[in-house]
PDB file of N, CA and C in Angstrom:
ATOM      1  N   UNK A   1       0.844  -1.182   0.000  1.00  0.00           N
ATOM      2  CA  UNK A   1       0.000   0.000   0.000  1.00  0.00           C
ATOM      3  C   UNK A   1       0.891   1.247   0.000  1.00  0.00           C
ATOM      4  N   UNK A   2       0.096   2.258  -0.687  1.00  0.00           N
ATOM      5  CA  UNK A   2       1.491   3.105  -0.646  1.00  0.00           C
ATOM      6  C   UNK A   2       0.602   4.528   0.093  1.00  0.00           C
ATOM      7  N   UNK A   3       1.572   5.300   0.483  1.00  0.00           N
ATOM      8  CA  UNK A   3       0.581   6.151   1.525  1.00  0.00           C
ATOM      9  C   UNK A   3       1.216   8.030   0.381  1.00  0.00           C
ATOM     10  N   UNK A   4       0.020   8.338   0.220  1.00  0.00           N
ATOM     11  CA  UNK A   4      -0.035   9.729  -0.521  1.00  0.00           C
ATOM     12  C   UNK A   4       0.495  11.017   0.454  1.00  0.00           C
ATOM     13  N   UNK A   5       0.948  11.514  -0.063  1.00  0.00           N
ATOM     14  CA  UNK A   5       1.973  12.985   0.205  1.00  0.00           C
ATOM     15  C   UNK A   5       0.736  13.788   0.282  1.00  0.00           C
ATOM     16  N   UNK A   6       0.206  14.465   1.628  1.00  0.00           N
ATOM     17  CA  UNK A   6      -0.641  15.291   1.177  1.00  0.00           C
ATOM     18  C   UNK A   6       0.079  16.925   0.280  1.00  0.00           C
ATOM     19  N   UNK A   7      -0.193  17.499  -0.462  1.00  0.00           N
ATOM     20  CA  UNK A   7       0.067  18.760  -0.853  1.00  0.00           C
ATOM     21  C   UNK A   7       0.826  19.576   0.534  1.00  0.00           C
ATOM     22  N   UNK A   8       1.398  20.309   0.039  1.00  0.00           N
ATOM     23  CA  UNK A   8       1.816  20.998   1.001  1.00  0.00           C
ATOM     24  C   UNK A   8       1.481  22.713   0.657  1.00  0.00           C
ATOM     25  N   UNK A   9       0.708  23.006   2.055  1.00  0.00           N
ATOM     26  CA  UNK A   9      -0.154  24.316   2.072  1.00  0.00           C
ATOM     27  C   UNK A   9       1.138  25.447   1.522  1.00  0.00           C
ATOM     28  N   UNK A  10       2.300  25.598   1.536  1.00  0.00           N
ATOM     29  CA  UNK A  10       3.226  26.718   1.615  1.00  0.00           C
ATOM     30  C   UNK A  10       3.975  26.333   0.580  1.00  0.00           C
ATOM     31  N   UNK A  11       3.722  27.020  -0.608  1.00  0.00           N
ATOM     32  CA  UNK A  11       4.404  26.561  -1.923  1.00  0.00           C
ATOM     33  C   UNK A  11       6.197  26.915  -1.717  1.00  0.00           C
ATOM     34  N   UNK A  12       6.738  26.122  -2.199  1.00  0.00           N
ATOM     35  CA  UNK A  12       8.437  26.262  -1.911  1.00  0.00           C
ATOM     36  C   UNK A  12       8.404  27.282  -2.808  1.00  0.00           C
ATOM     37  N   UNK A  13       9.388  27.941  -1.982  1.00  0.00           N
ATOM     38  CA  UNK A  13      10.528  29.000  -2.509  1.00  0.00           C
ATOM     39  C   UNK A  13      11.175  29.045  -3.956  1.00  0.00           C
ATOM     40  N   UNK A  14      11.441  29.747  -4.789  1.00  0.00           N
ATOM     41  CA  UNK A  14      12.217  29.074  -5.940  1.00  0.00           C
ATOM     42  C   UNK A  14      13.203  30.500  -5.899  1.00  0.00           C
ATOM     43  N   UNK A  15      13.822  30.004  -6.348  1.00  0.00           N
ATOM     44  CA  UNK A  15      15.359  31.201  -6.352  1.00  0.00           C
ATOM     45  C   UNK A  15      14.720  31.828  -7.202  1.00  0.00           C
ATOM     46  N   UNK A  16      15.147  33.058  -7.393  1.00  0.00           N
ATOM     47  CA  UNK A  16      15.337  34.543  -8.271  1.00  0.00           C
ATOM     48  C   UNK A  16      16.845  34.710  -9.214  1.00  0.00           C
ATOM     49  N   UNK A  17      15.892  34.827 -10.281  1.00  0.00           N
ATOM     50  CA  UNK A  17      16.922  34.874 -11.190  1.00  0.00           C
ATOM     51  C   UNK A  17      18.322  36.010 -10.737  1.00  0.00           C
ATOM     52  N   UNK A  18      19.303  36.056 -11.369  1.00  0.00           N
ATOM     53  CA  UNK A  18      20.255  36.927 -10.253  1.00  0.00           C
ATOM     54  C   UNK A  18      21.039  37.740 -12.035  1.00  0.00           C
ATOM     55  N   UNK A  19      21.154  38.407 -12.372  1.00  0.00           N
ATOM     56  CA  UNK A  19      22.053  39.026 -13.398  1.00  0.00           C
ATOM     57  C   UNK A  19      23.056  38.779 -13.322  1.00  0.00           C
ATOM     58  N   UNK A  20      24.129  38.121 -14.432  1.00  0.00           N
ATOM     59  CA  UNK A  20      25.443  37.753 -14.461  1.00  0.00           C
ATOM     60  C   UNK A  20      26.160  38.412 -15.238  1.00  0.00           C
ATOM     61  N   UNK A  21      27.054  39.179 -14.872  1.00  0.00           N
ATOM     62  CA  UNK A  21      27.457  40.132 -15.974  1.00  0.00           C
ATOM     63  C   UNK A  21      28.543  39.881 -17.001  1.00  0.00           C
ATOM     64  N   UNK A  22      28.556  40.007 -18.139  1.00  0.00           N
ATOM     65  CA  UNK A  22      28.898  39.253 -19.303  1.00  0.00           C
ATOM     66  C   UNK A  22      29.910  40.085 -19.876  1.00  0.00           C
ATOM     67  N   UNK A  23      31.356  39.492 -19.293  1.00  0.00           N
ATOM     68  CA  UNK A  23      32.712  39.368 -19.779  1.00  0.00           C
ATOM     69  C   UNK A  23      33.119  39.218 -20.920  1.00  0.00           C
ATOM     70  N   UNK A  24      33.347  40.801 -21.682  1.00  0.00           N
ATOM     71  CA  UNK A  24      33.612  40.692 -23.086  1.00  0.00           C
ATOM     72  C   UNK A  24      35.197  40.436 -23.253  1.00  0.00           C
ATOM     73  N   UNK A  25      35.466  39.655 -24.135  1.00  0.00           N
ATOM     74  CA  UNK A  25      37.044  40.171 -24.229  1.00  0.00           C
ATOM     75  C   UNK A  25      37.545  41.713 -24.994  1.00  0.00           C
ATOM     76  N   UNK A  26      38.700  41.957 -24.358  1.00  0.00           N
ATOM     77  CA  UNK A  26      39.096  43.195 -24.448  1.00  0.00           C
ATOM     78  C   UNK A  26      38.811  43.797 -26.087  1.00  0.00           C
ATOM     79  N   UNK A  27      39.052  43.047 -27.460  1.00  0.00           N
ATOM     80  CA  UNK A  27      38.754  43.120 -28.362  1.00  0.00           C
ATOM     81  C   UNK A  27      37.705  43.160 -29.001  1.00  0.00           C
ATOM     82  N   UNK A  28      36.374  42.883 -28.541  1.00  0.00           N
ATOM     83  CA  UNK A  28      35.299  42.695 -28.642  1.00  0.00           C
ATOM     84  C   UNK A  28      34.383  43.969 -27.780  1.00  0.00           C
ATOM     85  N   UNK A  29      33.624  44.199 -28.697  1.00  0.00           N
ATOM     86  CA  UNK A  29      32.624  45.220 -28.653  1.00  0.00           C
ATOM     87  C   UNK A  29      31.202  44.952 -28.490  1.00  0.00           C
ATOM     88  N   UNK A  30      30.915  43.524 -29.112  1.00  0.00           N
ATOM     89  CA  UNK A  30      29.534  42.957 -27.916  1.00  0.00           C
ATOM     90  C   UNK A  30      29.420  41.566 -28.405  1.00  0.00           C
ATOM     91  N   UNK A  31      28.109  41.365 -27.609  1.00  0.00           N
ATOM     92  CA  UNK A  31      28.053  40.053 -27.875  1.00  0.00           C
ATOM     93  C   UNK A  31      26.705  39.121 -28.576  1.00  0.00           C
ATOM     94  N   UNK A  32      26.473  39.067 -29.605  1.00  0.00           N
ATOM     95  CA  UNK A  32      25.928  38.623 -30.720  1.00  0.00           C
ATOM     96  C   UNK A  32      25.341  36.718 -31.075  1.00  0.00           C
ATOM     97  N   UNK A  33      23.659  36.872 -30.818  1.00  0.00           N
ATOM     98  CA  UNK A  33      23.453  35.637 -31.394  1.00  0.00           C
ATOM     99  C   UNK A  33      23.282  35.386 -32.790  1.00  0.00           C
ATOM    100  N   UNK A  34      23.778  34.237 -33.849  1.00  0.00           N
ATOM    101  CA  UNK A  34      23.350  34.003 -35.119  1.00  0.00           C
ATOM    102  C   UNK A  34      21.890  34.506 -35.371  1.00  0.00           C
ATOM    103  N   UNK A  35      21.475  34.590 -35.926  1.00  0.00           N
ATOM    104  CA  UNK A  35      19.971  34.536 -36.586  1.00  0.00           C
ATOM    105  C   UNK A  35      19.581  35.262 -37.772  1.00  0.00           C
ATOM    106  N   UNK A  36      19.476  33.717 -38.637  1.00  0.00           N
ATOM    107  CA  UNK A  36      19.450  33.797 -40.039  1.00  0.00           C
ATOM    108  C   UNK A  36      17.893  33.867 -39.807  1.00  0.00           C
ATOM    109  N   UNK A  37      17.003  34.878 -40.504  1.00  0.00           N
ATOM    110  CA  UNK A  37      16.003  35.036 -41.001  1.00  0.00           C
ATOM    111  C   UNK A  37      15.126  33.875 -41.387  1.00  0.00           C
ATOM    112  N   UNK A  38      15.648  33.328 -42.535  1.00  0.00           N
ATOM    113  CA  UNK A  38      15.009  32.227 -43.450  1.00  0.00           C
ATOM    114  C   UNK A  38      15.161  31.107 -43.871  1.00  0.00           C
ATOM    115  N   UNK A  39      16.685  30.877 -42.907  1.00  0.00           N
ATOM    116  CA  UNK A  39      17.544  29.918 -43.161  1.00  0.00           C
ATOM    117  C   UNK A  39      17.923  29.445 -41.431  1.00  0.00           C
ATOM    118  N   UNK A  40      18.439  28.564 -41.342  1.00  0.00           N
ATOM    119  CA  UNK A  40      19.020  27.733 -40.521  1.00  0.00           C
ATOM    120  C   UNK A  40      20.423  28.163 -40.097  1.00  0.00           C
ATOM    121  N   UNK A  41      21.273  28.871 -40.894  1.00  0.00           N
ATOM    122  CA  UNK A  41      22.457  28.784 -40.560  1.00  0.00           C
ATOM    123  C   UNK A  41      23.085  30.353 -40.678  1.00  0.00           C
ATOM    124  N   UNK A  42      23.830  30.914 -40.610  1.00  0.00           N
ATOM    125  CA  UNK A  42      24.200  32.087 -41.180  1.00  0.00           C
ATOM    126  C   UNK A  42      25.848  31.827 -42.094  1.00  0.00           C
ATOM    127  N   UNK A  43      26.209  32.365 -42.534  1.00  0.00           N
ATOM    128  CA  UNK A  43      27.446  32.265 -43.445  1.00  0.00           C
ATOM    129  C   UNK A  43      28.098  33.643 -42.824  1.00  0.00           C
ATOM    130  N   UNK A  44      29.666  33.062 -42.572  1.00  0.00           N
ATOM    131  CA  UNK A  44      30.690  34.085 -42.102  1.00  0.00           C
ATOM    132  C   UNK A  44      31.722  33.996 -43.037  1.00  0.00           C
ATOM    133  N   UNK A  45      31.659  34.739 -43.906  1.00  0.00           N
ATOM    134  CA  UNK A  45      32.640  35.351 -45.051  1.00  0.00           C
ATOM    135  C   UNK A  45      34.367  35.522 -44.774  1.00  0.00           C
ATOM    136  N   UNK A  46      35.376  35.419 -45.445  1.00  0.00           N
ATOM    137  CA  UNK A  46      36.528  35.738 -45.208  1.00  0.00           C
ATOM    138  C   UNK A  46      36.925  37.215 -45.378  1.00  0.00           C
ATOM    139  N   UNK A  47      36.324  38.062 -45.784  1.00  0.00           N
ATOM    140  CA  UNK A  47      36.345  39.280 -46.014  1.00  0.00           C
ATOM    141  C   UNK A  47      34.193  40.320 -46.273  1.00  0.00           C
ATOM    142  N   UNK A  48      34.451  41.382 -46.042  1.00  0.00           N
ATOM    143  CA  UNK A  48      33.302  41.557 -46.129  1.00  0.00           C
ATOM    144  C   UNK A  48      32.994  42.064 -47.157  1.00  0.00           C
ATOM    145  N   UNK A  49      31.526  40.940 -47.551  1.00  0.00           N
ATOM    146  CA  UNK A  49      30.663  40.633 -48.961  1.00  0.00           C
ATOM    147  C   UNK A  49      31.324  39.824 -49.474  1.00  0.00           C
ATOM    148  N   UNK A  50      32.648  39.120 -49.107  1.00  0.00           N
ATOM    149  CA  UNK A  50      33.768  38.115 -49.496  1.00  0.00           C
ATOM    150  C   UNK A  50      33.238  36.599 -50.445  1.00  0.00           C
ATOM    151  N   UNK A  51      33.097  36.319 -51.832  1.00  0.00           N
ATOM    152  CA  UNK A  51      33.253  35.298 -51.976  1.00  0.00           C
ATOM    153  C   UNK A  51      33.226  33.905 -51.653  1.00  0.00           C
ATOM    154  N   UNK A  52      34.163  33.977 -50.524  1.00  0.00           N
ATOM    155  CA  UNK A  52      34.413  32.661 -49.964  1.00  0.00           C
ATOM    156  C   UNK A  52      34.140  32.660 -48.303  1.00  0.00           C
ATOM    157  N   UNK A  53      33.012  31.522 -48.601  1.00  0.00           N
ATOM    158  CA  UNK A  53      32.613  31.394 -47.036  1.00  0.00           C
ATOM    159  C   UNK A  53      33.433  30.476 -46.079  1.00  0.00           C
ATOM    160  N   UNK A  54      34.146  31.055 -44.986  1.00  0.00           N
ATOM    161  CA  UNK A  54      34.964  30.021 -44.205  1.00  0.00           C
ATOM    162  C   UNK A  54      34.336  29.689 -43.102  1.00  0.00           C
ATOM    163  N   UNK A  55      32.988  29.544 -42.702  1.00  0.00           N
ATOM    164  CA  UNK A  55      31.988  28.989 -41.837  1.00  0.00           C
ATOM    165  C   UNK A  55      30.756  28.912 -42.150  1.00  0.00           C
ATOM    166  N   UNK A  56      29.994  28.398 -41.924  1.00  0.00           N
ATOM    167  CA  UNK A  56      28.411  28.044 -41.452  1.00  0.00           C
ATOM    168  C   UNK A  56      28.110  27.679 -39.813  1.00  0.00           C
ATOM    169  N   UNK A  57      27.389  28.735 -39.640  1.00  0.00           N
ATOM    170  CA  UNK A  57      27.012  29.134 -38.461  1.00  0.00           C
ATOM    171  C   UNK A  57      25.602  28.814 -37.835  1.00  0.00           C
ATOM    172  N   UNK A  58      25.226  27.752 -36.767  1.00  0.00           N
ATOM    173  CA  UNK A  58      23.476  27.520 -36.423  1.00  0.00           C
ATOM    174  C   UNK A  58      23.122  28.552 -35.851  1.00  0.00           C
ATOM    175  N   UNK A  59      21.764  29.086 -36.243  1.00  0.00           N
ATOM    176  CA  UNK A  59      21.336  30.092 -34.935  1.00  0.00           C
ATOM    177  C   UNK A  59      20.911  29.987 -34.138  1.00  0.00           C
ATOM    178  N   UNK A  60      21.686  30.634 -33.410  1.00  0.00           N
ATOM    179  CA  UNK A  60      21.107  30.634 -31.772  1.00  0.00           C
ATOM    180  C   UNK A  60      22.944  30.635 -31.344  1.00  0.00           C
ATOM    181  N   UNK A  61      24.059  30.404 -32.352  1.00  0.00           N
ATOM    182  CA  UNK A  61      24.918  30.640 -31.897  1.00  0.00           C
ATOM    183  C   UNK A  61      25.445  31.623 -31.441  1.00  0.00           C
ATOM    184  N   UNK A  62      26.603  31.966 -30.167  1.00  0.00           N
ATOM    185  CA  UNK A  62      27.051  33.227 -29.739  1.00  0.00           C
ATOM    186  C   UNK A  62      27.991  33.634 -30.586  1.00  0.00           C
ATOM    187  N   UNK A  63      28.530  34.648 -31.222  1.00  0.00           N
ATOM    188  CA  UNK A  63      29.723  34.922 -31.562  1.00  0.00           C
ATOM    189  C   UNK A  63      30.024  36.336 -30.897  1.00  0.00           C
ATOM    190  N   UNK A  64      31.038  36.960 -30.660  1.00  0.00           N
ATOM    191  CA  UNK A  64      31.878  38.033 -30.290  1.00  0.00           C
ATOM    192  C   UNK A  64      31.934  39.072 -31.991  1.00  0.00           C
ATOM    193  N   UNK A  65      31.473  40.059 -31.072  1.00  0.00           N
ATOM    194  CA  UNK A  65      31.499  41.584 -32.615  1.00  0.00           C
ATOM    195  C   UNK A  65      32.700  41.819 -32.396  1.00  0.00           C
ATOM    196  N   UNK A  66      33.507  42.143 -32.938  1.00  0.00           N
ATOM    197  CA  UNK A  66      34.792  42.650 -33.314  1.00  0.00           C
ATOM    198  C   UNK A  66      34.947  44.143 -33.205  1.00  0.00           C
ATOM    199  N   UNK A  67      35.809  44.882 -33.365  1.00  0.00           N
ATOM    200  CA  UNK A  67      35.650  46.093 -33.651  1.00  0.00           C
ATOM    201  C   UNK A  67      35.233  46.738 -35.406  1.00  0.00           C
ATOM    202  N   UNK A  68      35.346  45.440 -36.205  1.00  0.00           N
ATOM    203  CA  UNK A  68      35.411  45.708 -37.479  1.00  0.00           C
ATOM    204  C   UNK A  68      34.247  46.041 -38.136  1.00  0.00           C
ATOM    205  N   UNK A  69      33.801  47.066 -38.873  1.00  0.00           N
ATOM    206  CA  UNK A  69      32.743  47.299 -39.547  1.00  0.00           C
ATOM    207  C   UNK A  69      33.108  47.883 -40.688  1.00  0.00           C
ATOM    208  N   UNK A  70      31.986  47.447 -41.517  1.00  0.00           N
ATOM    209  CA  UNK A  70      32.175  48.130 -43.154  1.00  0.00           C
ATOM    210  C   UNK A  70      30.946  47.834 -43.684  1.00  0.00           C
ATOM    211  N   UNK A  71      30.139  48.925 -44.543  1.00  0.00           N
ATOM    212  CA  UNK A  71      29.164  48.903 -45.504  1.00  0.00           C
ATOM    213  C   UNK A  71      29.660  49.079 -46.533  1.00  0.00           C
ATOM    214  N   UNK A  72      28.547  48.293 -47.391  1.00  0.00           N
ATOM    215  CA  UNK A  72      28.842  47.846 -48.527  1.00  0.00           C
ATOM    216  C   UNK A  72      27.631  47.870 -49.662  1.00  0.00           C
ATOM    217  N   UNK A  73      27.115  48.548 -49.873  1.00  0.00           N
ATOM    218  CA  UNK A  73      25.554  49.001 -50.652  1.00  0.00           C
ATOM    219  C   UNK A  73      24.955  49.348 -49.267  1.00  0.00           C
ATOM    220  N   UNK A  74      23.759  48.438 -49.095  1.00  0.00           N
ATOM    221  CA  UNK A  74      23.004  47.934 -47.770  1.00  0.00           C
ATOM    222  C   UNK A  74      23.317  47.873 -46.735  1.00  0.00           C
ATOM    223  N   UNK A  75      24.116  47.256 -46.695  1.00  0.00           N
ATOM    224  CA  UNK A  75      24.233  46.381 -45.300  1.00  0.00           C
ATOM    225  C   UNK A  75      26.025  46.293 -45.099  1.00  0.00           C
ATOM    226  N   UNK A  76      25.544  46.295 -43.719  1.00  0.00           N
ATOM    227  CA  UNK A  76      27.014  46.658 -42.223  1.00  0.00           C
ATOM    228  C   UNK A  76      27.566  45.058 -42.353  1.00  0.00           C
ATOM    229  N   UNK A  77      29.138  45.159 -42.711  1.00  0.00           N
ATOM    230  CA  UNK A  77      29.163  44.252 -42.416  1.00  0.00           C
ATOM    231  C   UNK A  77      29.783  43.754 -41.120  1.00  0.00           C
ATOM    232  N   UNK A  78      30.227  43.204 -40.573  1.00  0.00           N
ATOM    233  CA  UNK A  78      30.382  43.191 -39.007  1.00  0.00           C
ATOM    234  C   UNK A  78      31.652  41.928 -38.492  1.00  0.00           C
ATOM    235  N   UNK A  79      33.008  42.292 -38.070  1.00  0.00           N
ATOM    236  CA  UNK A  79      34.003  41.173 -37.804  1.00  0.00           C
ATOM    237  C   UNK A  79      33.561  40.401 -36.525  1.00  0.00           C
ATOM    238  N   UNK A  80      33.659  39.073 -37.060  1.00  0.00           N
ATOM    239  CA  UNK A  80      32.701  37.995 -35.684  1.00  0.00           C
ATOM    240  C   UNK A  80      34.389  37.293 -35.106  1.00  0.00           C
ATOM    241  N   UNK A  81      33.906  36.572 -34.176  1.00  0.00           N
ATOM    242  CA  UNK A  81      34.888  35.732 -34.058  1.00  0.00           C
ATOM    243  C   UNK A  81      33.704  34.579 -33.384  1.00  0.00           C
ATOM    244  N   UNK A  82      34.227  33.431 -33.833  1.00  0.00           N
ATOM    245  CA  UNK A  82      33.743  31.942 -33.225  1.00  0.00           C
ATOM    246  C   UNK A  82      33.770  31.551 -32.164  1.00  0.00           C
ATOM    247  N   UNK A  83      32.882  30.624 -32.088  1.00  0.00           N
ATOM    248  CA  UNK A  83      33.342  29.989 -30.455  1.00  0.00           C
ATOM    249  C   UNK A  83      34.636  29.436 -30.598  1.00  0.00           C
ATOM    250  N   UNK A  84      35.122  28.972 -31.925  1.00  0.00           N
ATOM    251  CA  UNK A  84      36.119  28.116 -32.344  1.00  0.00           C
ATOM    252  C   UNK A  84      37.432  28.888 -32.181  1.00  0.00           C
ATOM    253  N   UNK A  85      37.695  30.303 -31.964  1.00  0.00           N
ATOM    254  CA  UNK A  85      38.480  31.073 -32.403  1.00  0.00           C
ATOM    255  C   UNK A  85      38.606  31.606 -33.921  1.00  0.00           C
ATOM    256  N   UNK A  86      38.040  30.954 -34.816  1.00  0.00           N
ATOM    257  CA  UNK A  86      38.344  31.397 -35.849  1.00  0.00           C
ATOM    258  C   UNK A  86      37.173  33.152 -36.038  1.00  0.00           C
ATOM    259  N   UNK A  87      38.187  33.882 -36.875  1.00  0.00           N
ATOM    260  CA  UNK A  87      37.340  34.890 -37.221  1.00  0.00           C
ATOM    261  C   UNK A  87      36.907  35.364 -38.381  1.00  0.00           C
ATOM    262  N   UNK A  88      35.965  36.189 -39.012  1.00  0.00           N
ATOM    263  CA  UNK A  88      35.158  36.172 -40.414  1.00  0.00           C
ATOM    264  C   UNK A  88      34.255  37.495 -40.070  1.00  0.00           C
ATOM    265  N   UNK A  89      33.668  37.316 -41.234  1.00  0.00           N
ATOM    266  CA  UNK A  89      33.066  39.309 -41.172  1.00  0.00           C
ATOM    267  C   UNK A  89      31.285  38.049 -41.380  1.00  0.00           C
ATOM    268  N   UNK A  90      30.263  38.784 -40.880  1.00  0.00           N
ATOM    269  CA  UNK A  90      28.953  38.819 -41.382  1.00  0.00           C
ATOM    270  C   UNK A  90      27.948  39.826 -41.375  1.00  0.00           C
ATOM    271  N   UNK A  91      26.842  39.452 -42.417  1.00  0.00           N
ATOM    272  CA  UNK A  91      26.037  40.693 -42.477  1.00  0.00           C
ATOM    273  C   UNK A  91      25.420  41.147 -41.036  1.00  0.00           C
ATOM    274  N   UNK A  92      25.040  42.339 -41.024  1.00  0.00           N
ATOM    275  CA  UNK A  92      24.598  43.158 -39.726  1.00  0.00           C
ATOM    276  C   UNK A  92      23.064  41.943 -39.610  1.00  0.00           C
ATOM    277  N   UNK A  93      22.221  41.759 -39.969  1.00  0.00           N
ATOM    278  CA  UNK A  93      20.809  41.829 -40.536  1.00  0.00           C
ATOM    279  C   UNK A  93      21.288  39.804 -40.030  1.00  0.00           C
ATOM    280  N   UNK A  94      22.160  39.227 -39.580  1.00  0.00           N
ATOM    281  CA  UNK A  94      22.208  38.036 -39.553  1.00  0.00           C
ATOM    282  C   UNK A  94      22.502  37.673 -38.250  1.00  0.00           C
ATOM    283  N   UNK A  95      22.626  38.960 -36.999  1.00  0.00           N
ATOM    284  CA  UNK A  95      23.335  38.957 -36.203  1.00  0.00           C
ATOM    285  C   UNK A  95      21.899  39.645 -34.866  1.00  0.00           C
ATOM    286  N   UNK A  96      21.822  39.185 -33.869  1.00  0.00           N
ATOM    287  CA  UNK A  96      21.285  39.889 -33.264  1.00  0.00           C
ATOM    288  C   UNK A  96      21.779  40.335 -31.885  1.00  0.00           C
ATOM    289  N   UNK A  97      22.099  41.684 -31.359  1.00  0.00           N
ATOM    290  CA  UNK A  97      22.990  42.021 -30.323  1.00  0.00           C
ATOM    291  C   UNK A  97      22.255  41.290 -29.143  1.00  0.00           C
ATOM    292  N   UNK A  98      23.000  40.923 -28.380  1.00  0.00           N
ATOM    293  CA  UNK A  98      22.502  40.453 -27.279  1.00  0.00           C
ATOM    294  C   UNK A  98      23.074  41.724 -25.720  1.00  0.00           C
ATOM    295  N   UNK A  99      24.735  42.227 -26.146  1.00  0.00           N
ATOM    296  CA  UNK A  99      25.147  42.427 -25.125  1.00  0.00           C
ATOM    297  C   UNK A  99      26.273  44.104 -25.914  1.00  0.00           C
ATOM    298  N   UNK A 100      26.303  44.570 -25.623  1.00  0.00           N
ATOM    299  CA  UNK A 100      27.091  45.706 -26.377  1.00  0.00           C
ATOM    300  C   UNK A 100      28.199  46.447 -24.705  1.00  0.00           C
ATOM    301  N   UNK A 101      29.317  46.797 -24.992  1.00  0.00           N
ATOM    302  CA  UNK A 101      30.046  47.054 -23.926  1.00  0.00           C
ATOM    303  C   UNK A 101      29.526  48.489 -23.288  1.00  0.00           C
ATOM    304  N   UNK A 102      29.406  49.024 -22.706  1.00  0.00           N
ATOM    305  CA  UNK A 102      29.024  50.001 -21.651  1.00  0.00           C
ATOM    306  C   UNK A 102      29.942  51.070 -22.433  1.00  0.00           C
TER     307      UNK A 102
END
């Protein structure tokens, strides 16, 4: 026989979220999730509007903004660096700020 837990009148406590403050490296100017629009992935270029793509990127990934920017018709293009270390330029419009330095 098994004996039932009555409820308990005084709902537990649950922690409070607490703000963690987010350690840019010194080179880096903020901090940036992927998010491709229409696609799954974003593409990080070797130069900006560059030809040759030296990543594919999932979104929802973090990458680090660089100090690097350049327009180019439209659109900003923006120096990332990887979780991997490696670094590459992408469009502004693929990137969404999460964290920008003070």
């Amino acid at each position: 026989t098994s004996t039932a837990v009555p409820p308990s009148a005084t709902p537990a406590l649950l922690a409070s979220p607490t703000a963690t403050a987010i350690q840019l490296p010194a080179d880096a100017v903020a901090l940036a999730a992927v998010q491709a629009q229409d696609a799954v992935n974003g593409r990080v270029r070797d130069l900006p509007n560059g030809d040759v793509v030296i990543a594919v990127v999932p979104n929802g990934t973090q990458v680090w903004v660089l100090q690097g920017q350049q327009a180019i018709g439209n659109v900003v293009w923006m120096e990332v660096r990887l979780p991997d270390g490696q670094t590459g330029w992408m469009a502004d419009f693929l990137l969404k700020i999460i964290y920008t330095r003070p």
